[in-house]
Protein backbone atom coordinates (compact mmCIF):
# COMPACT_ATOMS: atom_id res chain seq x y z
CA UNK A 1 49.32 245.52 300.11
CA UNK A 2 46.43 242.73 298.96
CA UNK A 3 46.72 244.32 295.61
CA UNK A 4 50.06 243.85 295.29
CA UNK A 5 49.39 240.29 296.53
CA UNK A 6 47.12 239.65 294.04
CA UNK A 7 48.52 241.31 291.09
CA UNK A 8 51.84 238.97 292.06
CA UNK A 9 49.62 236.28 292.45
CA UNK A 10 47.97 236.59 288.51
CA UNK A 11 51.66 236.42 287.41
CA UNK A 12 52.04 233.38 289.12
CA UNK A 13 49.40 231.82 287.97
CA UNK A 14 50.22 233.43 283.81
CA UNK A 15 53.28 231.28 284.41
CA UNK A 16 51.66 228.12 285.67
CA UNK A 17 48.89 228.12 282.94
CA UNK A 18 51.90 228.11 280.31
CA UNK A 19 53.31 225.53 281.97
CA UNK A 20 50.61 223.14 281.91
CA UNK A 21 49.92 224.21 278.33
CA UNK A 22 53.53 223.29 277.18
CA UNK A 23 53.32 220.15 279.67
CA UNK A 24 50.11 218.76 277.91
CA UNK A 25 51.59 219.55 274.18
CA UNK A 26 54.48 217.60 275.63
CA UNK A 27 56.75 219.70 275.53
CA UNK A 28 58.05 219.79 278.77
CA UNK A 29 57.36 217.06 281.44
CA UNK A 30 55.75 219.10 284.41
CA UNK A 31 53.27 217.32 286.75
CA UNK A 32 53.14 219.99 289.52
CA UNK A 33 52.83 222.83 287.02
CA UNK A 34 51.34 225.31 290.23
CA UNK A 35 54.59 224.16 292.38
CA UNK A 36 56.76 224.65 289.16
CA UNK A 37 55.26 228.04 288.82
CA UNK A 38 56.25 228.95 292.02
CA UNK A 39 59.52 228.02 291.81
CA UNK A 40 60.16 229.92 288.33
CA UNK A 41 58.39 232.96 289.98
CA UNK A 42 60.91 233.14 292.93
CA UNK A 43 63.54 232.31 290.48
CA UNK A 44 62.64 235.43 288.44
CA UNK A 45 62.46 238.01 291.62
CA UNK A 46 65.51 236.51 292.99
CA UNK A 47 67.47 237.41 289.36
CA UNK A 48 65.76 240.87 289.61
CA UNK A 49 66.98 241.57 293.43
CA UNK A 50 70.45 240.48 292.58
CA UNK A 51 70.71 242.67 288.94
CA UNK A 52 69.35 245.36 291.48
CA UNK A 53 71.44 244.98 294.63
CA UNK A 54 74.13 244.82 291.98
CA UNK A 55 73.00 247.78 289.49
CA UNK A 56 73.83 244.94 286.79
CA UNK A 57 71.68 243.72 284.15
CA UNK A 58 73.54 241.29 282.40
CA UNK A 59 72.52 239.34 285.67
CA UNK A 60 69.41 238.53 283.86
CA UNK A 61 71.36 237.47 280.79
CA UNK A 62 71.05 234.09 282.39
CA UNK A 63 67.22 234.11 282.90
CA UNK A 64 66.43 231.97 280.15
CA UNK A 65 68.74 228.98 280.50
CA UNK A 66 68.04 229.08 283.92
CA UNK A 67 64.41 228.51 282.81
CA UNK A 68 65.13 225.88 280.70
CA UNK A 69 67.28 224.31 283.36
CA UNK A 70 64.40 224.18 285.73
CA UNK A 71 62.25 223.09 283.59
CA UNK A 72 64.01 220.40 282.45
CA UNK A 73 64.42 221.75 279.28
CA UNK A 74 67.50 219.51 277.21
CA UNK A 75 68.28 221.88 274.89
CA UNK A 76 67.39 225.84 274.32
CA UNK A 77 64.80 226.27 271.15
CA UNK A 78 65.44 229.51 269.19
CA UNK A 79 62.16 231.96 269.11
């Protein structure tokens, strides 16, 4: 179980780095990237539960506006 924990927890904090990277090349306006972090991470195994519960993928068809949303993202940039 504390590997799990941990191996969750380095996700986290893989998403939090990026988010204070893209906060200071102003990108995004973040100032709590570690309580942003969590936030997206919950947001990401609550999309993953649901497409589960609901043998659905297309559930996480929404993933990345959602991301942008809570990020406060304006508008969606093309990779």
């Amino acid at each position: 179980m504390k590997k799990i924990q941990e191996i969750l927890e380095y996700k986290r904090k893989y998403l939090e780095s990026a988010i204070r990277d893209a906060d200071a090349a102003g990108l995004i306006a973040v100032p709590d990237a570690e309580a942003k972090s969590r936030v997206l991470y919950a947001y990401y195994q609550g999309l993953i539960t649901q497409a589960r519960i609901q043998n659905n993928i297309e559930v996480l068809r929404q993933a990345a506006q959602g991301t942008y949303d809570l990020l406060g993202v304006k508008q969606s940039v093309q990779a």
